[in-house]
C-alpha atoms as a PDB file:
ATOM      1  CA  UNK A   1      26.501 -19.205   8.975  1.00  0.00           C
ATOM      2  CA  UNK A   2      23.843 -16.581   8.010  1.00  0.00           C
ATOM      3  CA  UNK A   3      20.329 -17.013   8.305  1.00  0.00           C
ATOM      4  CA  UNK A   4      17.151 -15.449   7.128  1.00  0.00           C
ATOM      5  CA  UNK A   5      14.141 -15.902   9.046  1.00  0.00           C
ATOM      6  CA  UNK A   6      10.979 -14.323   7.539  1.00  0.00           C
ATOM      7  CA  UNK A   7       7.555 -14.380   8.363  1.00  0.00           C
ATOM      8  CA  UNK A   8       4.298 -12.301   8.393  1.00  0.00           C
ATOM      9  CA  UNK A   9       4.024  -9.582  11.469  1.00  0.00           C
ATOM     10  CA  UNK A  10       3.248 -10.825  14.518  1.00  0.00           C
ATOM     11  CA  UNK A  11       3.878 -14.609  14.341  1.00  0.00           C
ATOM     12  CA  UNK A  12       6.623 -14.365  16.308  1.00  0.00           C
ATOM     13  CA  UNK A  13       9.796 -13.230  14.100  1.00  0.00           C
ATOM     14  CA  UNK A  14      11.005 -11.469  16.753  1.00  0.00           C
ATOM     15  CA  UNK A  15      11.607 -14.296  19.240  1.00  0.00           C
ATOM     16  CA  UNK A  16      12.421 -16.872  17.022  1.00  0.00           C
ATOM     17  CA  UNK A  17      15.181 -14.776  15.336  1.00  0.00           C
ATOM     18  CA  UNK A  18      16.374 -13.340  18.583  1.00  0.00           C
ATOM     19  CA  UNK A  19      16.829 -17.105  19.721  1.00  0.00           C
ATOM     20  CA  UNK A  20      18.479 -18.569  16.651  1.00  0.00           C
ATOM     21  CA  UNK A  21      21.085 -14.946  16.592  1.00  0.00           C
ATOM     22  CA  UNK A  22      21.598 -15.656  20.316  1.00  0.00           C
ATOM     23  CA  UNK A  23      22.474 -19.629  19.578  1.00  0.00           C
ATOM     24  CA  UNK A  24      25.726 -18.449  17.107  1.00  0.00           C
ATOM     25  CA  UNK A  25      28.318 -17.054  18.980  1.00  0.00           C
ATOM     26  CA  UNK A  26      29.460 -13.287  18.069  1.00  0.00           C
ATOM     27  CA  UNK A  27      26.183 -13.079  15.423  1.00  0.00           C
ATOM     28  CA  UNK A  28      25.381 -10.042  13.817  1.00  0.00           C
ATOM     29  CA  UNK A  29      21.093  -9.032  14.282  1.00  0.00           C
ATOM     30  CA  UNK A  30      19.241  -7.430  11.628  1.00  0.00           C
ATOM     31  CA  UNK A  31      16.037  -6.267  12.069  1.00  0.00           C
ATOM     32  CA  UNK A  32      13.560  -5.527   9.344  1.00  0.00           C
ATOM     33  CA  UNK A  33      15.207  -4.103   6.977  1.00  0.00           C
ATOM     34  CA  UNK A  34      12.959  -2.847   3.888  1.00  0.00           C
ATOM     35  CA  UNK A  35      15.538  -1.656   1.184  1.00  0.00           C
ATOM     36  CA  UNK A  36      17.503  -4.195  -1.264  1.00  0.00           C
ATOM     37  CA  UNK A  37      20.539  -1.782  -0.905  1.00  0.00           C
ATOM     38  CA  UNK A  38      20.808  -3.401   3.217  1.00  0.00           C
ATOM     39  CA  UNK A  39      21.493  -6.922   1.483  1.00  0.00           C
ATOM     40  CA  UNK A  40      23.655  -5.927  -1.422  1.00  0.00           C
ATOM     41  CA  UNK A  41      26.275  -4.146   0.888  1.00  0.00           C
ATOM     42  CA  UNK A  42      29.767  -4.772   0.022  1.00  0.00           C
ATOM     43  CA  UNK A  43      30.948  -5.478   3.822  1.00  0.00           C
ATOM     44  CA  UNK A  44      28.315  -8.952   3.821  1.00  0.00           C
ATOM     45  CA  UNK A  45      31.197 -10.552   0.765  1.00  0.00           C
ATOM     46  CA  UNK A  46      34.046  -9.580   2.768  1.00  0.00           C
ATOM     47  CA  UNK A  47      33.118 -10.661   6.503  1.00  0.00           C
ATOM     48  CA  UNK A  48      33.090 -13.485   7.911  1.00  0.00           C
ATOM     49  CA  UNK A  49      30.985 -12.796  10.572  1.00  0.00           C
ATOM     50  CA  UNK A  50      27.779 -14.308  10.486  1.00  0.00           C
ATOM     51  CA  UNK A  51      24.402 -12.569  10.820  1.00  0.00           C
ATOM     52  CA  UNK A  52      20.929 -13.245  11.332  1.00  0.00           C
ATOM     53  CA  UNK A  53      18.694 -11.096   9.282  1.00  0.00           C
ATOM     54  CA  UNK A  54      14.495 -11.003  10.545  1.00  0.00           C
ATOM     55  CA  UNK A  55      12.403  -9.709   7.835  1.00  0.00           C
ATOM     56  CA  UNK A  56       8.719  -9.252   8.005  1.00  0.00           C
ATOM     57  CA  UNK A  57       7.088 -10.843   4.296  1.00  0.00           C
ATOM     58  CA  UNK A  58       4.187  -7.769   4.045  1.00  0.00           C
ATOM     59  CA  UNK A  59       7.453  -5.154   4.075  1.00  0.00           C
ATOM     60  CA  UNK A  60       8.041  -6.594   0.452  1.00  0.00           C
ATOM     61  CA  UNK A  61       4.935  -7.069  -1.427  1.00  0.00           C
ATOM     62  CA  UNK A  62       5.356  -3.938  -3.286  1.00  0.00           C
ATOM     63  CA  UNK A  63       9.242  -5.313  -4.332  1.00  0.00           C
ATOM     64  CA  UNK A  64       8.161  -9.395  -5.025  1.00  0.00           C
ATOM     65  CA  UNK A  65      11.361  -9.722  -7.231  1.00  0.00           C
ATOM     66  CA  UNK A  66      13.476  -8.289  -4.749  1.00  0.00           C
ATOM     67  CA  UNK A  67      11.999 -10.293  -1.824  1.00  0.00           C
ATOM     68  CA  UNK A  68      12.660 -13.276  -4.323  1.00  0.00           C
ATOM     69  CA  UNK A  69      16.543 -12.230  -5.307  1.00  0.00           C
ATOM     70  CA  UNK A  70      17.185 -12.475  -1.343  1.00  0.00           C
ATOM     71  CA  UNK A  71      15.779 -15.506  -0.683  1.00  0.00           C
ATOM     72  CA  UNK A  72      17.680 -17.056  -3.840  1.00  0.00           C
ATOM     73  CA  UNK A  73      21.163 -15.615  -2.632  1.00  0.00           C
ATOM     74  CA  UNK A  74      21.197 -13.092  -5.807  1.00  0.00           C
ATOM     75  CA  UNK A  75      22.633 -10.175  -3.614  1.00  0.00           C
ATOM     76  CA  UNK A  76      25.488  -9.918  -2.243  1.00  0.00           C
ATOM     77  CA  UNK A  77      24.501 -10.964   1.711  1.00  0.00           C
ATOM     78  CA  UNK A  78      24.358 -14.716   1.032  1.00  0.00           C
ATOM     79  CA  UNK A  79      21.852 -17.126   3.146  1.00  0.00           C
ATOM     80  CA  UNK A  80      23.433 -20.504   4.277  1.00  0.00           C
ATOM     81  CA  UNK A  81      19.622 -21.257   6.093  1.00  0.00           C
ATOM     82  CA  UNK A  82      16.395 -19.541   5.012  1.00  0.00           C
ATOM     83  CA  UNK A  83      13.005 -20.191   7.115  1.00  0.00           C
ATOM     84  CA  UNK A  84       9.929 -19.156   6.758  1.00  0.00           C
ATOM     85  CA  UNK A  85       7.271 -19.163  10.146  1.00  0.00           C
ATOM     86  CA  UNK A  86       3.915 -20.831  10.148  1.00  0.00           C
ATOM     87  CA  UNK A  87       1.476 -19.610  12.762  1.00  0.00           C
ATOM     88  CA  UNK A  88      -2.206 -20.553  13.258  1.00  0.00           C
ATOM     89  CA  UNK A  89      -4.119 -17.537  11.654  1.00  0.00           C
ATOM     90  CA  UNK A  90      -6.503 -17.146  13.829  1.00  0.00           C
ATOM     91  CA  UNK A  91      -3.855 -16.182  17.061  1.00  0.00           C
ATOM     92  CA  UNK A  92      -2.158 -14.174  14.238  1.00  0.00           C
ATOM     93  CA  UNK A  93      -5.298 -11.790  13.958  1.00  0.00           C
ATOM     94  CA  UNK A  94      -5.747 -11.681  17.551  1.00  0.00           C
ATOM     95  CA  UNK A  95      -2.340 -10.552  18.331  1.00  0.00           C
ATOM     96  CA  UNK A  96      -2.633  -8.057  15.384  1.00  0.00           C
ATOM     97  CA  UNK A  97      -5.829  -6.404  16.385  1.00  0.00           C
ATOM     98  CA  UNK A  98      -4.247  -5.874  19.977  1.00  0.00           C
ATOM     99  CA  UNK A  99      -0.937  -4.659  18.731  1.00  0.00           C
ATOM    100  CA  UNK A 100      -2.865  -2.034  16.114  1.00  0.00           C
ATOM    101  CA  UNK A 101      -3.393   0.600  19.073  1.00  0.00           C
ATOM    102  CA  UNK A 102       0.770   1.932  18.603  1.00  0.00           C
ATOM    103  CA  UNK A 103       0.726   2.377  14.340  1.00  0.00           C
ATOM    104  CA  UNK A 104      -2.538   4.128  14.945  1.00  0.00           C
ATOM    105  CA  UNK A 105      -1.203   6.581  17.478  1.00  0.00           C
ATOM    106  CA  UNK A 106       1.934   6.571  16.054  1.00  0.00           C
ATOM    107  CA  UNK A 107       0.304   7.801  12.782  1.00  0.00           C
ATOM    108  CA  UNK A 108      -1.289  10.465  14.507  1.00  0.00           C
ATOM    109  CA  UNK A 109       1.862  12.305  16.328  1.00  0.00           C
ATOM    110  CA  UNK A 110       1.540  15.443  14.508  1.00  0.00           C
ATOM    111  CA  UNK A 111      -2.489  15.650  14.928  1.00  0.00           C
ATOM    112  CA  UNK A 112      -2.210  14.618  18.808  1.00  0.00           C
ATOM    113  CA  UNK A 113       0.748  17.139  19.486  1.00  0.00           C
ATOM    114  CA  UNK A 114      -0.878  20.113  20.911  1.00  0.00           C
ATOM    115  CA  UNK A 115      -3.535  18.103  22.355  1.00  0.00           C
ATOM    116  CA  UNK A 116      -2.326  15.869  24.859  1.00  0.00           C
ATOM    117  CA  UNK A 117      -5.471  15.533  26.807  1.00  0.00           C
ATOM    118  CA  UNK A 118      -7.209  14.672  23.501  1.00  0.00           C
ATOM    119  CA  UNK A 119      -4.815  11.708  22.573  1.00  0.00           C
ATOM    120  CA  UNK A 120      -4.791  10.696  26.337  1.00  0.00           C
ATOM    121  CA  UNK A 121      -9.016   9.654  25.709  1.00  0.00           C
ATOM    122  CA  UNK A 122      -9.002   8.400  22.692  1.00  0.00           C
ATOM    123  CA  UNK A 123      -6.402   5.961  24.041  1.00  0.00           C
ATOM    124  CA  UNK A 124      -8.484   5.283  27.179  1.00  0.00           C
ATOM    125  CA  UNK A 125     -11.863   5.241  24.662  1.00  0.00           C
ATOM    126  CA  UNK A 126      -9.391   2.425  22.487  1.00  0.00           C
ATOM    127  CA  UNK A 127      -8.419   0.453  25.612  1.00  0.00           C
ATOM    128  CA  UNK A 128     -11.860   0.683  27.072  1.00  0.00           C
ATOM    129  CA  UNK A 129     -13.377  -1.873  24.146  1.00  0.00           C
ATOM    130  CA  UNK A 130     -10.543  -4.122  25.269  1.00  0.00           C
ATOM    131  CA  UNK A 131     -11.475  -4.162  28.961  1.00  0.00           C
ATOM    132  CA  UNK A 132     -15.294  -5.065  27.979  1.00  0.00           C
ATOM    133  CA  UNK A 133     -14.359  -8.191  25.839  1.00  0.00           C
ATOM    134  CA  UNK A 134     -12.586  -9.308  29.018  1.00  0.00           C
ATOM    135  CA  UNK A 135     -14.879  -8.930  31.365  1.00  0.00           C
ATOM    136  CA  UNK A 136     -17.004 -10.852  29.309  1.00  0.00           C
ATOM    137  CA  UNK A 137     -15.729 -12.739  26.695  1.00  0.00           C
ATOM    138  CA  UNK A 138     -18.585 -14.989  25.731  1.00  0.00           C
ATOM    139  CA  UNK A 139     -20.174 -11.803  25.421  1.00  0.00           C
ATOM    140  CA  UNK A 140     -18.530  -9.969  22.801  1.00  0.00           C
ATOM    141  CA  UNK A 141     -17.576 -10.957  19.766  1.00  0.00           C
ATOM    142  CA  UNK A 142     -14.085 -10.068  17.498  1.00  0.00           C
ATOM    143  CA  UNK A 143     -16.235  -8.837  14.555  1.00  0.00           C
ATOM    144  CA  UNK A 144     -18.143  -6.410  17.080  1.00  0.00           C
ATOM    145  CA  UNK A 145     -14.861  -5.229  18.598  1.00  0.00           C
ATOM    146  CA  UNK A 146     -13.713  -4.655  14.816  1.00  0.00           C
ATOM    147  CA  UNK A 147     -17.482  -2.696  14.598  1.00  0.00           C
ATOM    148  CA  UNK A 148     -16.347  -0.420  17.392  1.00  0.00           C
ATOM    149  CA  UNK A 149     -13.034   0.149  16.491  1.00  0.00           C
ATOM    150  CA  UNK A 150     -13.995   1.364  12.681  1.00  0.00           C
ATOM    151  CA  UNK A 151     -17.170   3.001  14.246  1.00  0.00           C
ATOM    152  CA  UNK A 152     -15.420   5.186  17.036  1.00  0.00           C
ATOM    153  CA  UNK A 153     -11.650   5.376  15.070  1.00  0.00           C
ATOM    154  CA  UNK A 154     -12.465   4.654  11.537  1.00  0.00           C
ATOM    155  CA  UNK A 155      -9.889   2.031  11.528  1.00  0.00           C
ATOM    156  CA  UNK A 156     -10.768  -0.604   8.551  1.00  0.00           C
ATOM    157  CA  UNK A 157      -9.718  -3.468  10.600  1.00  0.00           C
ATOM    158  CA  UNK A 158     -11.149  -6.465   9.168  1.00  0.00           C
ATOM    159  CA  UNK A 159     -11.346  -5.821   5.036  1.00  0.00           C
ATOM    160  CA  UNK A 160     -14.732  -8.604   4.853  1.00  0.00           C
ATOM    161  CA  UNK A 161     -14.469 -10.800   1.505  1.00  0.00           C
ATOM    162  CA  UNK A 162     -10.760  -9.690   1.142  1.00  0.00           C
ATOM    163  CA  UNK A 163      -8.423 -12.634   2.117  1.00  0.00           C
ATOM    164  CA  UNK A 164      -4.600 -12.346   2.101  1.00  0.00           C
ATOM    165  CA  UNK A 165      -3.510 -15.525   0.569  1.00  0.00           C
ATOM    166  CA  UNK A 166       0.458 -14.546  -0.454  1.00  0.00           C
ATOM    167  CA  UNK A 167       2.324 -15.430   1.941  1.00  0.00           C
ATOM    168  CA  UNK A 168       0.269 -18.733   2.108  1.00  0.00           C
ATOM    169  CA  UNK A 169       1.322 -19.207  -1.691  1.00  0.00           C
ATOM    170  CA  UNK A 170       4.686 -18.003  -0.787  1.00  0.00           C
ATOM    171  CA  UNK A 171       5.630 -20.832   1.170  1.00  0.00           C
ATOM    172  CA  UNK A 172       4.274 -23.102  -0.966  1.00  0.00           C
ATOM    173  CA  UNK A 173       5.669 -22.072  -4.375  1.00  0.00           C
ATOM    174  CA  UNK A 174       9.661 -21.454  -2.883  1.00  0.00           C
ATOM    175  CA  UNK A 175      10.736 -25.289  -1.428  1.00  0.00           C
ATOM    176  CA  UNK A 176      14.101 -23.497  -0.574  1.00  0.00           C
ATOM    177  CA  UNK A 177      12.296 -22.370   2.863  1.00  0.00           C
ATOM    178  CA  UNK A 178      12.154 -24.466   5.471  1.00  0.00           C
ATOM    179  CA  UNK A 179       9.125 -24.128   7.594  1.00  0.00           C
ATOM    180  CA  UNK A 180       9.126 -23.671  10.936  1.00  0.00           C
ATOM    181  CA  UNK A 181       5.612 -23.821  12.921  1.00  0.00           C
ATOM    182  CA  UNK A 182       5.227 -21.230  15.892  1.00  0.00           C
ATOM    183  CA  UNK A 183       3.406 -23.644  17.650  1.00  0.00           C
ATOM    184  CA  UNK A 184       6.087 -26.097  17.970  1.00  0.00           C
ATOM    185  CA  UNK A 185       8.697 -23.592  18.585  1.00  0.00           C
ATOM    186  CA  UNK A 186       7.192 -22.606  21.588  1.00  0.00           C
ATOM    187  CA  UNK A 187       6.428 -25.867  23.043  1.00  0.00           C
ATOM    188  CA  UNK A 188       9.932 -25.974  22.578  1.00  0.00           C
ATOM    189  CA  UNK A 189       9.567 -28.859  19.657  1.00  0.00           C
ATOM    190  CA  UNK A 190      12.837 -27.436  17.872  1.00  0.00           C
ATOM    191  CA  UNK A 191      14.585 -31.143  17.128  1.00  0.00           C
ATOM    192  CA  UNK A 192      13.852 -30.640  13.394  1.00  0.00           C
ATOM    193  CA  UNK A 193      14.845 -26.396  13.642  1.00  0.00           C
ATOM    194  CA  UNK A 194      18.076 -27.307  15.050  1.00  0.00           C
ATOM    195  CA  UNK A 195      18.794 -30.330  12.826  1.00  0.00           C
ATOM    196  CA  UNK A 196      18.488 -27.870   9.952  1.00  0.00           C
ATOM    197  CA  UNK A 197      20.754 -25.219  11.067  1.00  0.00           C
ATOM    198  CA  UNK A 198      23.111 -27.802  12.754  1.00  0.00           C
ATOM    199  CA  UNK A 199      23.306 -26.299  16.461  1.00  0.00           C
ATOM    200  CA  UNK A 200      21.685 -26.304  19.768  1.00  0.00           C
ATOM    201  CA  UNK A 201      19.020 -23.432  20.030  1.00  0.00           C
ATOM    202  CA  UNK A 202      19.853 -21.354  23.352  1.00  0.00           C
ATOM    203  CA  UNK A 203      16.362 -19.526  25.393  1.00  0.00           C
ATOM    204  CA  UNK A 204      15.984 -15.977  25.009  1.00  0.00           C
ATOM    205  CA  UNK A 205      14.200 -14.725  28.166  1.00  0.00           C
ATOM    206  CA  UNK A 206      14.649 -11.058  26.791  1.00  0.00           C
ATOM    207  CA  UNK A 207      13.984  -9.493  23.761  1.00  0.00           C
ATOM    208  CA  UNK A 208      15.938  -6.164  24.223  1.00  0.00           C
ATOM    209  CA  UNK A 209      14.475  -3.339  23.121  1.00  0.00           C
ATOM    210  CA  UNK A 210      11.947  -5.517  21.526  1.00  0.00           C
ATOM    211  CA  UNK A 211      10.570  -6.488  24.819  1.00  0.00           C
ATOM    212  CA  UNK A 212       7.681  -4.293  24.778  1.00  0.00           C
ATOM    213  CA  UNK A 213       6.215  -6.330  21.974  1.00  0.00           C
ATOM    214  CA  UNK A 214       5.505  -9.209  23.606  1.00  0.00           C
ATOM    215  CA  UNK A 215       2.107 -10.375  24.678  1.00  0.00           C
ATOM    216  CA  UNK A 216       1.721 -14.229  25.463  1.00  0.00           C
ATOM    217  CA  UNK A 217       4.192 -16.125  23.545  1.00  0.00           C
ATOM    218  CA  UNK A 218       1.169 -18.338  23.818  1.00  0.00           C
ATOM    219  CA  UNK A 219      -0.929 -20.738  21.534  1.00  0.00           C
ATOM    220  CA  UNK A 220      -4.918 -21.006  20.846  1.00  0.00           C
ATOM    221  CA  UNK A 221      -5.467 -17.847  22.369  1.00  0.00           C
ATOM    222  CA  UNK A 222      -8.184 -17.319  19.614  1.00  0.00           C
ATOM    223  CA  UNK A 223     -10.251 -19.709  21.781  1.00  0.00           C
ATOM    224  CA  UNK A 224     -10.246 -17.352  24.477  1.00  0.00           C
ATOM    225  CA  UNK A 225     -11.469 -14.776  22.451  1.00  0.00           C
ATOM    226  CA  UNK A 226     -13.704 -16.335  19.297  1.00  0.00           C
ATOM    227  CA  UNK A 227     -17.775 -16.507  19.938  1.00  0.00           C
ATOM    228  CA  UNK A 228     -19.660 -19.056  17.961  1.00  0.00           C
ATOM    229  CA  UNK A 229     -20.600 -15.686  15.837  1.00  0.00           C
ATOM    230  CA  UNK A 230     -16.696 -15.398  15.512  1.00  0.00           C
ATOM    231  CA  UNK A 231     -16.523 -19.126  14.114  1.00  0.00           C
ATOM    232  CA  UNK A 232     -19.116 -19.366  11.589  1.00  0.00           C
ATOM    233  CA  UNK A 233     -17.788 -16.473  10.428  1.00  0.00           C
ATOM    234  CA  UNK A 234     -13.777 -17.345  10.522  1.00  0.00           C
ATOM    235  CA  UNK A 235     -14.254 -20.415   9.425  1.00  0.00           C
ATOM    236  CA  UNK A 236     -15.129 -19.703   5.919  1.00  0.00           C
ATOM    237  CA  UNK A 237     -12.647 -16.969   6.106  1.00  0.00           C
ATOM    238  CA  UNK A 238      -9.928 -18.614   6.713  1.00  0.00           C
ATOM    239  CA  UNK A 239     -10.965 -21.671   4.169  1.00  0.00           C
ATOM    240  CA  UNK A 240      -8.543 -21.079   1.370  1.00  0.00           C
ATOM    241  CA  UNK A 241      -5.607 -21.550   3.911  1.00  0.00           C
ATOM    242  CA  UNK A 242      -6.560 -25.237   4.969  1.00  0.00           C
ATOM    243  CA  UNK A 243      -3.784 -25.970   2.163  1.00  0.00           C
ATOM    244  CA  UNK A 244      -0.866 -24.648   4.500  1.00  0.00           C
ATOM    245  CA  UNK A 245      -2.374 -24.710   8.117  1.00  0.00           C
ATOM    246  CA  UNK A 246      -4.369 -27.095  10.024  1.00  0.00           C
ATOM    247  CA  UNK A 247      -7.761 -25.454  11.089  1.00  0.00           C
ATOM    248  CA  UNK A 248      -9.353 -29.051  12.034  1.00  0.00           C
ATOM    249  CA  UNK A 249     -10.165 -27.362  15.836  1.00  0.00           C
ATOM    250  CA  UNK A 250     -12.630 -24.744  15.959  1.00  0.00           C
ATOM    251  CA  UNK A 251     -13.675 -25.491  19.918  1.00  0.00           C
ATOM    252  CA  UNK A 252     -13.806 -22.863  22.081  1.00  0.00           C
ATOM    253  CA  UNK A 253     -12.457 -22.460  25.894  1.00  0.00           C
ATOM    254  CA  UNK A 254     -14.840 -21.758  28.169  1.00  0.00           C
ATOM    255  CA  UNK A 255     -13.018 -19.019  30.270  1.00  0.00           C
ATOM    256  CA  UNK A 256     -15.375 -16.677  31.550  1.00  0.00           C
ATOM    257  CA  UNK A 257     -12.499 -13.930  31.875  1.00  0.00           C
ATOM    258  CA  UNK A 258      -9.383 -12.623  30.117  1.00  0.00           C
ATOM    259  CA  UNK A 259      -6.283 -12.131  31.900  1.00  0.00           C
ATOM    260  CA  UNK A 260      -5.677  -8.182  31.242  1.00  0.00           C
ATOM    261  CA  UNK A 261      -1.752  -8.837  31.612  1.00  0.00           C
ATOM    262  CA  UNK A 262      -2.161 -10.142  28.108  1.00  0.00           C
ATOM    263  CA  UNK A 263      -4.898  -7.635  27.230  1.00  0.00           C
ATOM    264  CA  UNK A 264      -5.663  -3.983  28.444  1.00  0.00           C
ATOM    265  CA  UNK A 265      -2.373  -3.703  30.207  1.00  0.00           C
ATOM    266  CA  UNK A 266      -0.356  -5.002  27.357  1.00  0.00           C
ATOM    267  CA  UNK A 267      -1.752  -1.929  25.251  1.00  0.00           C
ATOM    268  CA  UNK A 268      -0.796   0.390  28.218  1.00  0.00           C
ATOM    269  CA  UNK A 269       2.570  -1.217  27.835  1.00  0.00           C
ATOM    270  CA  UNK A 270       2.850  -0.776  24.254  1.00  0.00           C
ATOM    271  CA  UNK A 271       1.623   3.002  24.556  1.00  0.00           C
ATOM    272  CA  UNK A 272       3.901   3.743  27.121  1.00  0.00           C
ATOM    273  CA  UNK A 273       6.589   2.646  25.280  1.00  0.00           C
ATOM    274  CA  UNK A 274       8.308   5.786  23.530  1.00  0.00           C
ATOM    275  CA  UNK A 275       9.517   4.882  20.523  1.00  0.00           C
ATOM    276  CA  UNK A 276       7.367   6.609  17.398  1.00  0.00           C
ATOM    277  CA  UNK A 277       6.795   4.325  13.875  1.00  0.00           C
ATOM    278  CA  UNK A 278       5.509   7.272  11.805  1.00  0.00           C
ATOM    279  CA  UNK A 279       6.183   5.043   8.812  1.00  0.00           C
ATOM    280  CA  UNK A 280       3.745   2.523  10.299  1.00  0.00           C
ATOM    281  CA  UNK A 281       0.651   1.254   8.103  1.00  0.00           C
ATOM    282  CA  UNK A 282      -2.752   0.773   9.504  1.00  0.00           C
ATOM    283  CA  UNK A 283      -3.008  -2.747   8.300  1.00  0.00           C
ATOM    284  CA  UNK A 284      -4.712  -5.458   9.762  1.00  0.00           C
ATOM    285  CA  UNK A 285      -4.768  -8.056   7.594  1.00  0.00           C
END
């Protein structure tokens, strides 16, 4: 059985598609690739071996038709199950704005490489914007931090009036996908995920080399994070989306403190990690 899981960046490809390749025995794992040439290899009609193949939507958008020949089982790496991942937006641009610190520094290898000590602040100058909004999250909003981080980095995090409605449209234009919410997947509501692909889903407690991305694996954390400047804002961002995700809640939690596990030390994590995406693009949305 192969299977193509594909969702936007950060909604959790990664651990969904780790499970589901770790549930069929002596599965192949593919991650990300970009080219059309990966799924039109001749090897794919001649094995029998299955593989699970993760591939991130935004990778595509330049290549629609070929993003639209592999989903339809027009090249030569065949799909038995195709899903597509559904995650609340709003924890979606959290956990993108936290994971932006590694394509940004990644981008800037060549200009940091005689200057350690340079890179070294501006990472600490990065984090430091992170600490504040935990020390005080009621405090300080997203759309400041976004401020700061254009201000100080000229990083265009948050493109205002510009909303990203493809993969929305996507999902809802191709029936072939079945949709599978984050939410439920990690509250471990799989019944209907395993019904469609016809086996028991096994835990993944590690990620591999993948690890490093992880965060939370959590849900709402938006609430942790929004101010009410955040939601009146948000809200009529995210408006055009009500057709594919439920944005009923806009409530706020009233923790006084972020844990920095899932904040500032995550990006010391990711930073210490050594792997380099040059190719990386600086985009937020």
């Amino acid at each position: 059985m192969n299977v193509l899981v594909m969702g936007l960046s950060k909604t959790g490809t990664t651990v969904i598609s780790k499970t589901i390749a770790n549930s069929i025995p002596n599965s192949d794992y593919v991650v990300e690739p970009k080219e059309i040439i990966f799924f039109e290899k001749l090897k794919y009609e001649q094995s029998s071996k299955p593989v699970v193949v993760k591939v991130i939507f935004e990778h595509w958008n330049s290549k629609p038709r070929m993003r639209n020949a592999v989903l339809y089982n027009e090249a030569r790496l065949k799909f038995d199950k195709r899903i597509c991942i559904i995650r609340d937006p709003r924890d979606e641009m959290i956990s993108r704005l936290y994971y932006l610190i590694k394509p940004y520094f990644d981008s800037k290898v060549e200009y940091y490489k005689e200057n350690q000590a340079e890179k070294e602040q501006a990472i600490e100058k990065w984090i430091s914007i992170f600490r504040e909004k935990e020390a005080d999250p009621r405090k300080i909003s997203i759309l400041s931090m976004c401020k700061r981080l254009m201000e100080e980095f000229k990083v265009v995090v948050l493109p205002k009036n510009i909303l990203n409605t493809e993969y929305s449209d996507f999902i809802s234009n191709h029936t072939v996908l079945f949709r599978l919410s984050y939410e439920d997947f990690i509250q471990g509501n799989t019944q209907e995920l395993e019904k469609y692909l016809g086996i028991p889903l096994r835990t993944v407690k590690n990620m591999g080399t993948h690890e490093y991305t992880r965060r939370s694996e959590g849900m709402n954390n938006w609430k942790k994070y929004f101010t009410e400047e955040d939601v009146i804002y948000f809200k009529q961002y995210f408006s055009n989306l009500a057709g594919v995700y439920s944005l009923n809640d806009w409530e706020l939690s009233s923790d006084k403190q972020i844990d920095p596990k899932h904040g500032s030390e995550y990006l010391q994590r990711l930073m210490a990690n050594p792997v380099a995406e040059k190719k990386s693009k600086l985009r937020f949305w």
